[in-house]
Protein backbone atom coordinates (compact mmCIF):
# COMPACT_ATOMS: atom_id res chain seq x y z
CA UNK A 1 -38.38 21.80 62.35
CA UNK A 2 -36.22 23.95 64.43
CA UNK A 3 -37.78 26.74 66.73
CA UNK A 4 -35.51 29.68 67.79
CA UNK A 5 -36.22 30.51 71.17
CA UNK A 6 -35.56 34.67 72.92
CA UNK A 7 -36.28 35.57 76.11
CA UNK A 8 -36.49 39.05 76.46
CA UNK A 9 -36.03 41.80 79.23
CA UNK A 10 -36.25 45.47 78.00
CA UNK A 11 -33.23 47.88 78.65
CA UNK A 12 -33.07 49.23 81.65
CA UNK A 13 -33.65 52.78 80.49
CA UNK A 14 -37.32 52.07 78.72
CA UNK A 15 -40.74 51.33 80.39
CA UNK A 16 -42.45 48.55 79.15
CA UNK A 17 -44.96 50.22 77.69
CA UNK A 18 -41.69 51.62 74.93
CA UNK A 19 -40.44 47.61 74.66
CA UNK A 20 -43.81 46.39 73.99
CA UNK A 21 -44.26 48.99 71.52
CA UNK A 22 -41.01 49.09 69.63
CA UNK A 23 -41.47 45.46 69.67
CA UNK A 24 -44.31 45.34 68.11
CA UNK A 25 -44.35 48.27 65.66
CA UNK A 26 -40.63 48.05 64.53
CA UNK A 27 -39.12 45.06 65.39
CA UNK A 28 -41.38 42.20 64.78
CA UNK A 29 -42.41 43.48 60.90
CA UNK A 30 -38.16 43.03 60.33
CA UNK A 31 -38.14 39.78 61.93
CA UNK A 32 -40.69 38.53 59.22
CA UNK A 33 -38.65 39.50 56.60
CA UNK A 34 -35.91 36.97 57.75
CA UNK A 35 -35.80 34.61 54.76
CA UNK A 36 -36.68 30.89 55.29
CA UNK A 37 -38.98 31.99 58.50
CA UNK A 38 -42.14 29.57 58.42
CA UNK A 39 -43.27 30.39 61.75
CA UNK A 40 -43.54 33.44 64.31
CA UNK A 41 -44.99 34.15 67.58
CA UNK A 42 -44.90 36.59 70.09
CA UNK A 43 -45.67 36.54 73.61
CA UNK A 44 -45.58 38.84 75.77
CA UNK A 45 -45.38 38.57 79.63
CA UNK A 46 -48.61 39.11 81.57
CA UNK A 47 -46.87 41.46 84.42
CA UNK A 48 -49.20 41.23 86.96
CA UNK A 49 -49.95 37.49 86.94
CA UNK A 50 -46.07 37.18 87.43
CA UNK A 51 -45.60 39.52 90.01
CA UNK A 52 -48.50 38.19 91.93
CA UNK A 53 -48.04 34.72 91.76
CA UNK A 54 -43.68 34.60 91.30
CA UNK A 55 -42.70 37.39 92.91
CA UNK A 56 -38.91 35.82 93.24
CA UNK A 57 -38.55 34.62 89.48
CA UNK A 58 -36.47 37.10 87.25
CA UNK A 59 -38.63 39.58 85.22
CA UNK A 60 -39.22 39.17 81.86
CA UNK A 61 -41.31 41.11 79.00
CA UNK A 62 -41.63 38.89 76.44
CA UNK A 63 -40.08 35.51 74.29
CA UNK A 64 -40.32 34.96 70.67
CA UNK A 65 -40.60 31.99 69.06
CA UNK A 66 -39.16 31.69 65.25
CA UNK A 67 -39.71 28.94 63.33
CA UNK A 68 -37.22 27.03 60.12
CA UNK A 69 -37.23 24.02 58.43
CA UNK A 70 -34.12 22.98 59.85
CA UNK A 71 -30.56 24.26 61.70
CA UNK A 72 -29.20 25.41 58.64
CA UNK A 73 -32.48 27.43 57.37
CA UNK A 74 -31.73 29.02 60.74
CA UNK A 75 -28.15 29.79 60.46
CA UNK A 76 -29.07 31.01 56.62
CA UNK A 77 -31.46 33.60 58.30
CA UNK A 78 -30.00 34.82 61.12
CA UNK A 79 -26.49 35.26 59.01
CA UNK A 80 -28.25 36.75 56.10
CA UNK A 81 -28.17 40.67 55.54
CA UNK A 82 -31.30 40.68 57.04
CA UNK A 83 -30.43 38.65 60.00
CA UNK A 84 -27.43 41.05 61.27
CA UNK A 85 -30.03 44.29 60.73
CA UNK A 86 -32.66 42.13 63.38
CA UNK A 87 -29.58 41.77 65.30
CA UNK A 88 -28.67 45.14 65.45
CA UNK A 89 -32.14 46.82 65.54
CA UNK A 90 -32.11 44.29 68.73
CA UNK A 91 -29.81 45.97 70.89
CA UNK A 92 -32.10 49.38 70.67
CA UNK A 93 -34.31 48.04 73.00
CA UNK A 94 -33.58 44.48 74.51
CA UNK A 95 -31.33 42.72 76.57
CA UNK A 96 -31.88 38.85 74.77
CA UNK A 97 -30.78 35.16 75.36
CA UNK A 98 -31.45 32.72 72.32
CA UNK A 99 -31.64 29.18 72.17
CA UNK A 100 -32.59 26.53 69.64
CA UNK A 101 -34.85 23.84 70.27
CA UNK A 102 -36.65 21.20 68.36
CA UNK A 103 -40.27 20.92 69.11
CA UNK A 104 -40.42 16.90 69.80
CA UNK A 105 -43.93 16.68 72.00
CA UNK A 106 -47.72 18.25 70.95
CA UNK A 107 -49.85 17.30 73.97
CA UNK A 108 -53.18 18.40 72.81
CA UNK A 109 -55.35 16.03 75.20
CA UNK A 110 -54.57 16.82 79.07
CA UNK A 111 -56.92 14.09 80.10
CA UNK A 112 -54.35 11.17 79.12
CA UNK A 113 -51.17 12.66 80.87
């Protein structure tokens, strides 16, 4: 399994309240279209825990997390017709960093660690 990681930082020029909700209404329902997904989430930033508690980290609004069978699934999608639209549509309202990442540990009992 390969997970495709984004951090993302709204333009400059939109509030947050505009990047969560482009995000959410037009964005995210393309990025399930990508073919060979098996996996989505999206979080997104609580602001005020952040700014309280890490005032000097860099601000962010959300990260995505998209899920494939494997690196070339990934590649498939993200090349695909599809894929270049997401990229595109991208640009209207985020500034983005991916990465790819395999997801190796599942602690699910904090007692033992």
């Amino acid at each position: 399994m390969i997970k495709v990681l984004a951090v993302l930082k709204r333009k400059d020029d939109i509030t947050r309240e505009q990047f969560i909700s482009y995000w959410r209404e037009t964005h995210i329902p393309m990025v399930k279209t990508l073919p060979g997904l098996r996996k989505f989430v999206c979080n997104v930033v609580v602001d005020d825990f952040v700014q309280s508690n890490y005032p000097a980290v860099d601000r962010y609004d959300g990260c995505s997390e998209l899920y494939f069978d494997d690196l070339a699934s990934a590649d498939a999608a993200f090349n695909s017709a599809q894929g270049k639209l997401n990229g595109e549509d991208a640009l209207n309202f985020i500034g983005q960093r991916l990465f790819l990442a395999t997801e190796t540990v599942d602690i699910t009992d904090l007692q033992g660690v």
